[in-house]
C-alpha atoms as a PDB file:
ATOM      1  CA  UNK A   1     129.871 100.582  79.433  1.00  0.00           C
ATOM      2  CA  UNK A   2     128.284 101.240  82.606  1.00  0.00           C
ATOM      3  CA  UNK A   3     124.541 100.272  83.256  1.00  0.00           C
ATOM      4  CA  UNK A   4     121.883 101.416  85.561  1.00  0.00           C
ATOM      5  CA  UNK A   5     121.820 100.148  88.676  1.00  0.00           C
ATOM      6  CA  UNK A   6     119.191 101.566  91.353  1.00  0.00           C
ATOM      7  CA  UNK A   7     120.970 100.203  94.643  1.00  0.00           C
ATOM      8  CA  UNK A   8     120.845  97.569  97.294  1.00  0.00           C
ATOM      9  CA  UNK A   9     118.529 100.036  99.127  1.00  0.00           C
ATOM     10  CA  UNK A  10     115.593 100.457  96.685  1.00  0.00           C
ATOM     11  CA  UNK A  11     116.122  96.980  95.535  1.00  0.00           C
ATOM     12  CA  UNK A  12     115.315  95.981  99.413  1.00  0.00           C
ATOM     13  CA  UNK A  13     112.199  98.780  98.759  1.00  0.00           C
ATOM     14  CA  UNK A  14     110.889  96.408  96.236  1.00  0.00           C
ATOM     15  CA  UNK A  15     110.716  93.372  98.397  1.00  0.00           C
ATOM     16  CA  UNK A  16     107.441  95.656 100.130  1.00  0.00           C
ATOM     17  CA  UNK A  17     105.569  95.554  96.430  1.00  0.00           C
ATOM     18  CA  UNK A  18     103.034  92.702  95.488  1.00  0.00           C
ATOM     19  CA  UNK A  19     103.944  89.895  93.674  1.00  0.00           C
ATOM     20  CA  UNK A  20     102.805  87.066  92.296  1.00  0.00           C
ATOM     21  CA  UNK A  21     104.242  83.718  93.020  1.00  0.00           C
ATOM     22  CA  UNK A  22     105.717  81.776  89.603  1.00  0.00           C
ATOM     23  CA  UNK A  23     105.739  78.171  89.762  1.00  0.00           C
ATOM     24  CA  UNK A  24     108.396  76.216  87.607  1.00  0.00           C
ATOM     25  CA  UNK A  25     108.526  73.165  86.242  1.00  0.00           C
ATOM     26  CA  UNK A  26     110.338  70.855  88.610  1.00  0.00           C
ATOM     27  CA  UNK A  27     108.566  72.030  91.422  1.00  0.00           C
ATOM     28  CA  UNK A  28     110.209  75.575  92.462  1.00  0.00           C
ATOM     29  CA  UNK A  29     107.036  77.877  93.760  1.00  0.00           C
ATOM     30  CA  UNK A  30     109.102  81.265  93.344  1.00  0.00           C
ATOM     31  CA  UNK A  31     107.484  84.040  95.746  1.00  0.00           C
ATOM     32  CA  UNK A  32     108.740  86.927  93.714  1.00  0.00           C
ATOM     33  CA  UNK A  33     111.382  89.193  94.572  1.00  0.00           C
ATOM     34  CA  UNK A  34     112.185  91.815  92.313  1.00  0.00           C
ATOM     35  CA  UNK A  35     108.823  92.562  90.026  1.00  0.00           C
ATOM     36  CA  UNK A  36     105.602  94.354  91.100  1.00  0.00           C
ATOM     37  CA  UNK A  37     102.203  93.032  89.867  1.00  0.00           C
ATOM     38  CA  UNK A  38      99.051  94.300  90.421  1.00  0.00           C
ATOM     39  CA  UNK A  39      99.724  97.887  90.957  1.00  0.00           C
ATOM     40  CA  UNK A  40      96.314  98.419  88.936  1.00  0.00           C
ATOM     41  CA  UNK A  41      94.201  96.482  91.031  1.00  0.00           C
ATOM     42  CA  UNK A  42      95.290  97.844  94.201  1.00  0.00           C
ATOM     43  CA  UNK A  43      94.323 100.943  92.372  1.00  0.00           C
ATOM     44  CA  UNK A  44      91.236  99.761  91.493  1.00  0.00           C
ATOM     45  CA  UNK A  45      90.982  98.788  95.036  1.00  0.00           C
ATOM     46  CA  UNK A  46      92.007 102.075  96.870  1.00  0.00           C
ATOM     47  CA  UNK A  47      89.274 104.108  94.429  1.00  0.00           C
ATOM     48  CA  UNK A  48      86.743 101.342  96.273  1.00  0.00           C
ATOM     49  CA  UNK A  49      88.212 102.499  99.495  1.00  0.00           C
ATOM     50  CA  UNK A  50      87.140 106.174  98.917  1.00  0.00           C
ATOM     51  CA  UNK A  51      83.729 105.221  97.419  1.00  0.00           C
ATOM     52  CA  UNK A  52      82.689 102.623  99.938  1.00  0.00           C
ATOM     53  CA  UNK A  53      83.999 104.769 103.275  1.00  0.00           C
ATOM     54  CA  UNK A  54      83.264 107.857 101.434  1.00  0.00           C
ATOM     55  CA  UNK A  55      79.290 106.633 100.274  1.00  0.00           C
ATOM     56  CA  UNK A  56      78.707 105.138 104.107  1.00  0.00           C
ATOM     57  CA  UNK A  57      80.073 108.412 105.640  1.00  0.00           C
ATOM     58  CA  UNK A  58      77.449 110.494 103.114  1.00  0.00           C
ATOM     59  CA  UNK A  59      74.744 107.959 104.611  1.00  0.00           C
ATOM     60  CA  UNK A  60      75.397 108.527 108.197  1.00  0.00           C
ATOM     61  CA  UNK A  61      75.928 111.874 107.760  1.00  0.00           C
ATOM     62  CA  UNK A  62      72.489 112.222 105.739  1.00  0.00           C
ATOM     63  CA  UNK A  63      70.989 110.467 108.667  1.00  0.00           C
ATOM     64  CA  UNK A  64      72.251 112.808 111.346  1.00  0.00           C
ATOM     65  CA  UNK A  65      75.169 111.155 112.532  1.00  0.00           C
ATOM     66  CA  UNK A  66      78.405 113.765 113.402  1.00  0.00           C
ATOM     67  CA  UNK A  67      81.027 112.866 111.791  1.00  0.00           C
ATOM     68  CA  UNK A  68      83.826 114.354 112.751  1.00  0.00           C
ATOM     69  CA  UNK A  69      85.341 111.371 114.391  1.00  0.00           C
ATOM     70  CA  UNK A  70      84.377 109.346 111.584  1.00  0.00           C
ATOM     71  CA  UNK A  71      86.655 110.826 109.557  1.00  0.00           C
ATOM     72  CA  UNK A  72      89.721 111.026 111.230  1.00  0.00           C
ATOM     73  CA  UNK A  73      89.354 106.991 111.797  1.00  0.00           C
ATOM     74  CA  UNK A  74      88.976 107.344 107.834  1.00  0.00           C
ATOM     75  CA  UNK A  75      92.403 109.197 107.732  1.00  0.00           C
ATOM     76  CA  UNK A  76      94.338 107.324 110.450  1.00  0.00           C
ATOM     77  CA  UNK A  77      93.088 103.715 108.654  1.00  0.00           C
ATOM     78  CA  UNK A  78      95.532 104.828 105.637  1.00  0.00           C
ATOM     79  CA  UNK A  79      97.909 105.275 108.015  1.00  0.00           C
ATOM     80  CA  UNK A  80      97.489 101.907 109.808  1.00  0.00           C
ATOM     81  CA  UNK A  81      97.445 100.253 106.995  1.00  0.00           C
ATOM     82  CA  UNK A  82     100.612 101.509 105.836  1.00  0.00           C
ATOM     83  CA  UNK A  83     102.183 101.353 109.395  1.00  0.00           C
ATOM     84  CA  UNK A  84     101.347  97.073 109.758  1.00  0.00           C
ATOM     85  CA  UNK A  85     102.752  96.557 105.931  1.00  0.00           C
ATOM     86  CA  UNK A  86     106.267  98.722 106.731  1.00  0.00           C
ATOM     87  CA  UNK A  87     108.524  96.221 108.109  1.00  0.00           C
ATOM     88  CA  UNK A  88     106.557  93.332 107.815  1.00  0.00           C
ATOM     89  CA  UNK A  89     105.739  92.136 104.147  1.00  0.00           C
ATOM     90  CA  UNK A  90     109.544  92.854 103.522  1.00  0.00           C
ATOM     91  CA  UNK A  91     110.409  90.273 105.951  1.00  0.00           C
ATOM     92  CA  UNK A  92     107.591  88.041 104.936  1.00  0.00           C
ATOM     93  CA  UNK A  93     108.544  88.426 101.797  1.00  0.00           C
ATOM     94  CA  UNK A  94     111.983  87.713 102.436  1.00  0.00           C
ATOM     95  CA  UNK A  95     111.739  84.429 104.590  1.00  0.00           C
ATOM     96  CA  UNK A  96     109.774  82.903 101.752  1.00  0.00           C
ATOM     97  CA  UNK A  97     112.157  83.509  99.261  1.00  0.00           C
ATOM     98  CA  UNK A  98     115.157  82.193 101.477  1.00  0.00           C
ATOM     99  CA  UNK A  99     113.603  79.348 102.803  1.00  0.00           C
ATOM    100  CA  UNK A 100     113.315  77.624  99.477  1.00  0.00           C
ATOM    101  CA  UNK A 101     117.434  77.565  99.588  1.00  0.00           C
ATOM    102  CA  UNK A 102     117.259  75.980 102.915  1.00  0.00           C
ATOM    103  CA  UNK A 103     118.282  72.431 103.390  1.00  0.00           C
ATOM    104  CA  UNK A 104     118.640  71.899 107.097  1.00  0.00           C
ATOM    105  CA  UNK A 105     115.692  71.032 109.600  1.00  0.00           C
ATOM    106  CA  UNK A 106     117.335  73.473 112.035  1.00  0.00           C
ATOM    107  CA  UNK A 107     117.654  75.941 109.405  1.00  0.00           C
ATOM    108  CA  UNK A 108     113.797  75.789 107.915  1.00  0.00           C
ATOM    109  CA  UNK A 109     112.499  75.501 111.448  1.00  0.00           C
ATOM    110  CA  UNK A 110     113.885  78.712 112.435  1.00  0.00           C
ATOM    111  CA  UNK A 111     113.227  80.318 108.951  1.00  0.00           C
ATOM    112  CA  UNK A 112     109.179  79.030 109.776  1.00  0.00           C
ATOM    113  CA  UNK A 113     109.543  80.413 112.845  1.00  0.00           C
ATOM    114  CA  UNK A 114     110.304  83.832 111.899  1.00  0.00           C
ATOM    115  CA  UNK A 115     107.905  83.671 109.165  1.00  0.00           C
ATOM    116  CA  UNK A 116     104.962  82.517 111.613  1.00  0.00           C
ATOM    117  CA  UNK A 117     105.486  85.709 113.673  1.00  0.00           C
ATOM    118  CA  UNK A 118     105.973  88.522 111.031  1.00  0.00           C
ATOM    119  CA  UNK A 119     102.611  86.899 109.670  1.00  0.00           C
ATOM    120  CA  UNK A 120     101.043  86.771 112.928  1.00  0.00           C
ATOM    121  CA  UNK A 121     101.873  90.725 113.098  1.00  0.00           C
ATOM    122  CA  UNK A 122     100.641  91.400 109.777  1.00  0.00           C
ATOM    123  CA  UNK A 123      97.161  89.483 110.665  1.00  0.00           C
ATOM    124  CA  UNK A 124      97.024  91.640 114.122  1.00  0.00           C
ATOM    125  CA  UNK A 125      97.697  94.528 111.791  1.00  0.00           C
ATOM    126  CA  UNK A 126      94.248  93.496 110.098  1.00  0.00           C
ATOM    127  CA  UNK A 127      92.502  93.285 112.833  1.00  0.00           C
ATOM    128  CA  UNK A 128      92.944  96.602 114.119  1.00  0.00           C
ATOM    129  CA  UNK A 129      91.943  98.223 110.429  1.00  0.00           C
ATOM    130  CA  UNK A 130      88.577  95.368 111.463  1.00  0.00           C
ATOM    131  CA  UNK A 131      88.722  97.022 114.606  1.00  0.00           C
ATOM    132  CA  UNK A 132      88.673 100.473 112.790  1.00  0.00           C
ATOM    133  CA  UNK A 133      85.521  99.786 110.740  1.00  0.00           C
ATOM    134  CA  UNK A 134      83.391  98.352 113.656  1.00  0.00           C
ATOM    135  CA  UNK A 135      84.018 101.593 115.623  1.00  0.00           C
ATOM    136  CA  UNK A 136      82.623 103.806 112.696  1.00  0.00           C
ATOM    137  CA  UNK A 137      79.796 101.382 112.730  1.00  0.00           C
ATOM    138  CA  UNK A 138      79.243 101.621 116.504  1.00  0.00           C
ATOM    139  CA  UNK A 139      79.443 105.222 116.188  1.00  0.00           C
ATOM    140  CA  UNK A 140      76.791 105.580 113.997  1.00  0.00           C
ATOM    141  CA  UNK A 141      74.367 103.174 115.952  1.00  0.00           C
ATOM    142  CA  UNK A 142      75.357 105.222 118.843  1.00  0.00           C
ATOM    143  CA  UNK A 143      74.071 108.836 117.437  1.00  0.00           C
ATOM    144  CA  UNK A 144      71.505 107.391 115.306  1.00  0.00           C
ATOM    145  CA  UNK A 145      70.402 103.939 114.614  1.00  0.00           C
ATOM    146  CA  UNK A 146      70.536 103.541 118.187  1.00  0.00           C
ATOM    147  CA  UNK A 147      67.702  99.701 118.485  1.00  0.00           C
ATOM    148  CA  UNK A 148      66.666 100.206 114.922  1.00  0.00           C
ATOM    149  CA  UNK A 149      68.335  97.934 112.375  1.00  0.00           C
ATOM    150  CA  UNK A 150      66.699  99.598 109.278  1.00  0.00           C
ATOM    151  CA  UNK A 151      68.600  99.060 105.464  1.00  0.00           C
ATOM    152  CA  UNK A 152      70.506 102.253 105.751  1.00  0.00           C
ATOM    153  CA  UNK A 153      72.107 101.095 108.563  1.00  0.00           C
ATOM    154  CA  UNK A 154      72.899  97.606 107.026  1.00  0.00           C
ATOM    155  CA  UNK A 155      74.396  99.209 104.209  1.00  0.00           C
ATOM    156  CA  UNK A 156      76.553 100.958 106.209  1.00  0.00           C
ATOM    157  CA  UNK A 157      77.976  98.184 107.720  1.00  0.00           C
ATOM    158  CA  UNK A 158      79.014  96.541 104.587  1.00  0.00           C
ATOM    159  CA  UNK A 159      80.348  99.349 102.991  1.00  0.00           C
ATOM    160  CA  UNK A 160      82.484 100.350 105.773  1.00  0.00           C
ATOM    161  CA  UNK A 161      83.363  96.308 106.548  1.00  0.00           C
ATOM    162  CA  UNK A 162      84.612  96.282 102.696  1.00  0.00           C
ATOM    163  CA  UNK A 163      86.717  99.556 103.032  1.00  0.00           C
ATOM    164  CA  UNK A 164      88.115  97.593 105.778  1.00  0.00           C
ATOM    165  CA  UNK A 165      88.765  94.836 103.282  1.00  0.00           C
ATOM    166  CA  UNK A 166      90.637  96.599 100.884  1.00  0.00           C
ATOM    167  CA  UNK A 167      92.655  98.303 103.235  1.00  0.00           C
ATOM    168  CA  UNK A 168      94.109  95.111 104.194  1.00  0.00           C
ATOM    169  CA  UNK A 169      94.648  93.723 100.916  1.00  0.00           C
ATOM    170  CA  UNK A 170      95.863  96.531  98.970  1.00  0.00           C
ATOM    171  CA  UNK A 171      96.431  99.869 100.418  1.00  0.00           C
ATOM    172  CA  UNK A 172     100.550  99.061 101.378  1.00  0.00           C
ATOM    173  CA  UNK A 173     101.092  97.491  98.043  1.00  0.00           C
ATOM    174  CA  UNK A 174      99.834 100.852  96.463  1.00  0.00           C
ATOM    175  CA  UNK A 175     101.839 102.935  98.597  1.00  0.00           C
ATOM    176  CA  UNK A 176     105.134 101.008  98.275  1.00  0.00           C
ATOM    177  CA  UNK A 177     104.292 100.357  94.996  1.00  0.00           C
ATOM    178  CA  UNK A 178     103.971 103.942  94.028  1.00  0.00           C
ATOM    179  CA  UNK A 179     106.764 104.945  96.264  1.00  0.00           C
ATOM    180  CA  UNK A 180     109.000 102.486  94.546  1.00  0.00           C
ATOM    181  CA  UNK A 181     108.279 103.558  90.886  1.00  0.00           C
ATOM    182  CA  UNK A 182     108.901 106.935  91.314  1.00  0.00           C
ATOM    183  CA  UNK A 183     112.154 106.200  93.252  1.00  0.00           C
ATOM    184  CA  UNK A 184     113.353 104.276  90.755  1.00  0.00           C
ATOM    185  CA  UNK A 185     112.485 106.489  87.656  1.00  0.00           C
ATOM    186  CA  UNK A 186     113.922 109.431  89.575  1.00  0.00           C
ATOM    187  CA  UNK A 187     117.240 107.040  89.574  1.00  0.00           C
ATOM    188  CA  UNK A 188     116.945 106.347  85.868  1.00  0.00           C
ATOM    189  CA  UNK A 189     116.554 109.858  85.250  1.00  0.00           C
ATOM    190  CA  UNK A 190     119.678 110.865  87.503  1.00  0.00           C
ATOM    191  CA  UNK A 191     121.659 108.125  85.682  1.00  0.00           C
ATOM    192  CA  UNK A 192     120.688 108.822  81.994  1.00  0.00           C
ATOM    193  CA  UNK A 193     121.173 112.323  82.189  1.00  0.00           C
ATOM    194  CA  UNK A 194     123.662 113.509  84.267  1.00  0.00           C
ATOM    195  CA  UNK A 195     125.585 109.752  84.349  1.00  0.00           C
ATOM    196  CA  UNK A 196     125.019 109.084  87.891  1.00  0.00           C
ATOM    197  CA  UNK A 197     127.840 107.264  89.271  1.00  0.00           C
ATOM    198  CA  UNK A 198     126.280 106.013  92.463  1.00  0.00           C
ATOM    199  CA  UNK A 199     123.597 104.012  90.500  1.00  0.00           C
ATOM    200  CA  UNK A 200     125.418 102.663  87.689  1.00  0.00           C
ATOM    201  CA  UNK A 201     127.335  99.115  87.523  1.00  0.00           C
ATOM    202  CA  UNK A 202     130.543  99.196  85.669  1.00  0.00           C
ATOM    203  CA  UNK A 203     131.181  95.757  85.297  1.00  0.00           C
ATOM    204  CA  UNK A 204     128.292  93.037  84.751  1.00  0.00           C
ATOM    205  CA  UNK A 205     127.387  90.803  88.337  1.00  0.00           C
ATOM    206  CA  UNK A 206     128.737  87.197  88.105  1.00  0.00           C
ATOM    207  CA  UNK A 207     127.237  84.164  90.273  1.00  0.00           C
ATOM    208  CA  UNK A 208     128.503  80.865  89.752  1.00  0.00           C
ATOM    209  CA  UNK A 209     126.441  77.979  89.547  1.00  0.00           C
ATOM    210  CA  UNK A 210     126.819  75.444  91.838  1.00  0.00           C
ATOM    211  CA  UNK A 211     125.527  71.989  89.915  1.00  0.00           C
ATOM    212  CA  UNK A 212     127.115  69.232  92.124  1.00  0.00           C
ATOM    213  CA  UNK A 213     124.791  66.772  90.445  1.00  0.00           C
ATOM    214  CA  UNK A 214     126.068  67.277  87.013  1.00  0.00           C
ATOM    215  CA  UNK A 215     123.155  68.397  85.648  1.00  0.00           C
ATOM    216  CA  UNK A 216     123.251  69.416  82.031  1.00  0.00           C
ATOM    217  CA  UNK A 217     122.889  73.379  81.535  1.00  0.00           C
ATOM    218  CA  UNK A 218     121.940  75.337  78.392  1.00  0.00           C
ATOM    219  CA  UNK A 219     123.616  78.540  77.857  1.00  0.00           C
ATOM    220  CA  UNK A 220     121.556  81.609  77.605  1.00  0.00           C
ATOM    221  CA  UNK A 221     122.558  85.021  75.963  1.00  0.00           C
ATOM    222  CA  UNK A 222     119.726  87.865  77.178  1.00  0.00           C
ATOM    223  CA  UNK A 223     119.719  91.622  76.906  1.00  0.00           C
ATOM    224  CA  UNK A 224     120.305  91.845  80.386  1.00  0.00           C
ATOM    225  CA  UNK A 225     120.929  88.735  81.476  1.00  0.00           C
ATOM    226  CA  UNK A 226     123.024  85.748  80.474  1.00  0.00           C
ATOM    227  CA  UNK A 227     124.550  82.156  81.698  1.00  0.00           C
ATOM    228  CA  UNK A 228     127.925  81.689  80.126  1.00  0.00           C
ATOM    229  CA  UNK A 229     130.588  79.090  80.678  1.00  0.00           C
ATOM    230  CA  UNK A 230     131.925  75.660  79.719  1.00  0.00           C
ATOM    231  CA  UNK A 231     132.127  72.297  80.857  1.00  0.00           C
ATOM    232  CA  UNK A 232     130.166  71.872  83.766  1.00  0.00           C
ATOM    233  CA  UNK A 233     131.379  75.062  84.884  1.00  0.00           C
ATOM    234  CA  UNK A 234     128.915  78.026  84.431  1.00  0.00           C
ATOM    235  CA  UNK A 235     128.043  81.061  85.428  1.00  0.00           C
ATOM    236  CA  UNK A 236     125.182  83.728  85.982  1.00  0.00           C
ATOM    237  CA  UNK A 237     125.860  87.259  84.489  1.00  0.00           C
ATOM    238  CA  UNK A 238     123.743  90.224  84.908  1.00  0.00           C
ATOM    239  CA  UNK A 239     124.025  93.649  83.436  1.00  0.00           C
ATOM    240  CA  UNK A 240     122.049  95.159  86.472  1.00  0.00           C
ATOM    241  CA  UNK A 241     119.765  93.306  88.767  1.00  0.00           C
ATOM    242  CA  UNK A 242     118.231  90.048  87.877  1.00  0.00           C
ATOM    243  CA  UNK A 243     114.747  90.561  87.820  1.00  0.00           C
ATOM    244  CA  UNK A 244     112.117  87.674  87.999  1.00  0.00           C
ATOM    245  CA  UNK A 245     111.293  88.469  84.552  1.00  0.00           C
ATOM    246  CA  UNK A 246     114.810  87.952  83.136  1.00  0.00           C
ATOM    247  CA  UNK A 247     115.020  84.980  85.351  1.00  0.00           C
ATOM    248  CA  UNK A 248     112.127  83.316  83.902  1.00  0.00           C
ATOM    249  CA  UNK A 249     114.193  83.976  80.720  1.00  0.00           C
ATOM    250  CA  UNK A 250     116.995  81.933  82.064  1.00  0.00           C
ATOM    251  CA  UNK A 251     115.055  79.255  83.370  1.00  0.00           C
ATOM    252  CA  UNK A 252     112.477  78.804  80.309  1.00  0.00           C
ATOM    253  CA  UNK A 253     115.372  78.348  77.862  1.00  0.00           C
ATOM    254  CA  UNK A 254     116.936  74.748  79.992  1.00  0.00           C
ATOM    255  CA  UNK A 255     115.347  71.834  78.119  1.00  0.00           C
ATOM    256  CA  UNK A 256     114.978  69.200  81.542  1.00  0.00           C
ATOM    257  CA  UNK A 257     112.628  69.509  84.473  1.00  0.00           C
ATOM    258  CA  UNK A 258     116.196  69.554  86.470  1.00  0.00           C
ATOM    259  CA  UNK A 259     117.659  72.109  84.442  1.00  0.00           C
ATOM    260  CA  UNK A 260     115.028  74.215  85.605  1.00  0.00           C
ATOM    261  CA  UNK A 261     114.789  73.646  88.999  1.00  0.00           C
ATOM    262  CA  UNK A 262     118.343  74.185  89.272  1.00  0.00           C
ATOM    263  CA  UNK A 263     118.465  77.624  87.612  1.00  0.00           C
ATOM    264  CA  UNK A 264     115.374  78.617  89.431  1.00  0.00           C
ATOM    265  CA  UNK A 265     116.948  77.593  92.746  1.00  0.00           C
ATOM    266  CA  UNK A 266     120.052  79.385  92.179  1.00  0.00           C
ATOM    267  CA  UNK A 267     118.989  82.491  90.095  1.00  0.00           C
ATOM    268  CA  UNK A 268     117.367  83.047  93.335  1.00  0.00           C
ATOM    269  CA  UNK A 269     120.604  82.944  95.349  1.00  0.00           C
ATOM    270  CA  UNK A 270     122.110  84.861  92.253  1.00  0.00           C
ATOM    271  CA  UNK A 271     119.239  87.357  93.281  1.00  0.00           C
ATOM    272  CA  UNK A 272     119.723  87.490  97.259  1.00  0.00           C
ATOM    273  CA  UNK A 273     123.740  88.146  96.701  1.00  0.00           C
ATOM    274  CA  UNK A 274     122.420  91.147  95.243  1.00  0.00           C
ATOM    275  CA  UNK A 275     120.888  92.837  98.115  1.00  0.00           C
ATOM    276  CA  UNK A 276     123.257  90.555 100.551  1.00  0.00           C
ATOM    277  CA  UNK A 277     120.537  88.460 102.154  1.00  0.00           C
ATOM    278  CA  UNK A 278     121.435  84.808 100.969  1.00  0.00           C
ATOM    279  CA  UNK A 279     120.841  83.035 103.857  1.00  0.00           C
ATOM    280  CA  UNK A 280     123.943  81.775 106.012  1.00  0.00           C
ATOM    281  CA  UNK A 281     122.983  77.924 106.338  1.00  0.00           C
ATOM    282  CA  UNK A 282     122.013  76.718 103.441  1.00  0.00           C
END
């Protein structure tokens, strides 16, 4: 029986969603790789985008400022925003997933290294949607306010400074977020209906699990997920993708603080092989 399988390529999509970082017991801080959390606040954020930029534009305007350029720096700050997060919080993302498989000081170092400039990047990205909000401030003291600070104008600079705010921390989760869902439920659709070949997986995915320290493992038997085998010899299986969510699964039902730490570790390479991205020096 075949099951639905969205592709390497949206899977890689999902790695640009927010997540929320799971901690384990045995000390495995997963980042979160395939789930999306939050998608309502950053909702709830972008509707505070529109009210803050949209109630300080309203002010200026009602003060006599023209606005014209105002609002395309309103428009081209969506775009920013989504511009610094595309190809940067996959990577981030990414690197801090992989690194916790590293075990090599050359390795890590090179993995921090990475990490330390996509971040870099993402915090220049911020900057520049700062940047953005300042300039609609300055343009208003230009026209207007022009050596008088008066309460309009302070309230103007707040709620344009927190537009700015939630621009950074929300408005490329939304958009990737949203983009995501409706990629993947146009997939389900495509493969429920009409039996979509291209995202369907005929045969479960199989990771063995590599427990050189004999660690004791409890089998698992999940909807989607499952760890089978016998003897010190086990493996993962997975109907479709393993998502954090059934990995939790997997880890939650081992019994020792080991046990865990060794599924979390390598359901997480389980989870790279998927999209091919398990790093090369482990």
């Amino acid at each position: 029986m075949a099951h639905y399988f969205p592709g390497d390529d949206l899977l890689k999509l999902w790695l640009y969603t927010s997540k929320t970082s799971i901690v384990t017991t045995g000390g495995v801080s997963r980042p979160g790789l395939f789930s999306t959390t939050n998608l309502s606040w950053h909702f709830l954020s972008f509707l505070g985008i529109l009210t803050f930029e949209g109630l300080a534009t309203y002010l200026a305007w009602d003060e006599g400022v023209v606005i014209t350029i105002i609002l395309v720096f309103i428009l081209l700050d969506f775009v920013l925003a989504i511009f610094f997060h595309l190809g940067l919080q996959n990577n981030i993302k990414l690197l801090e997933n992989q690194r916790l498989l590293l075990r090599t000081v050359p390795s890590i170092v090179e993995n921090d290294k990475k990490l330390r400039k996509y971040k870099i990047f993402k915090f220049i990205g911020h900057l520049v949607l700062f940047m953005s909000g300042i300039l609609k401030i300055y343009f208003c003291y230009r026209d207007v306010f022009f050596g008088e600070f008066t309460t309009t104008f302070f309230f103007i600079v707040i709620l344009y400074l927190l537009g700015a705010l939630c621009h950074c921390l929300s408005t490329g989760y939304l958009f990737f977020g949203i983009l995501f869902n409706l990629k993947d439920s146009k997939r389900r659709t495509m493969f429920y209906e009409s039996g979509e070949v291209k995202y369907s997986a005929e045969h479960p995915f199989s990771e063995r699990i590599a427990n050189t320290s004999n660690i004791e493992i409890i089998k698992a038997d999940f909807p989607n997920c499952s760890i089978i085998g016998e003897e010190n010899t086990y493996h993962f299986s997975s109907k479709s993708y393993l998502s954090d969510s059934d990995l939790k699964l997997l880890i939650d039902r081992q019994q020792s603080d080991e046990g865990k730490r060794l599924i979390a570790l390598e359901g997480l390479k389980f989870q790279l092989s998927q999209i091919g991205k398990v790093p090369p020096r482990l």
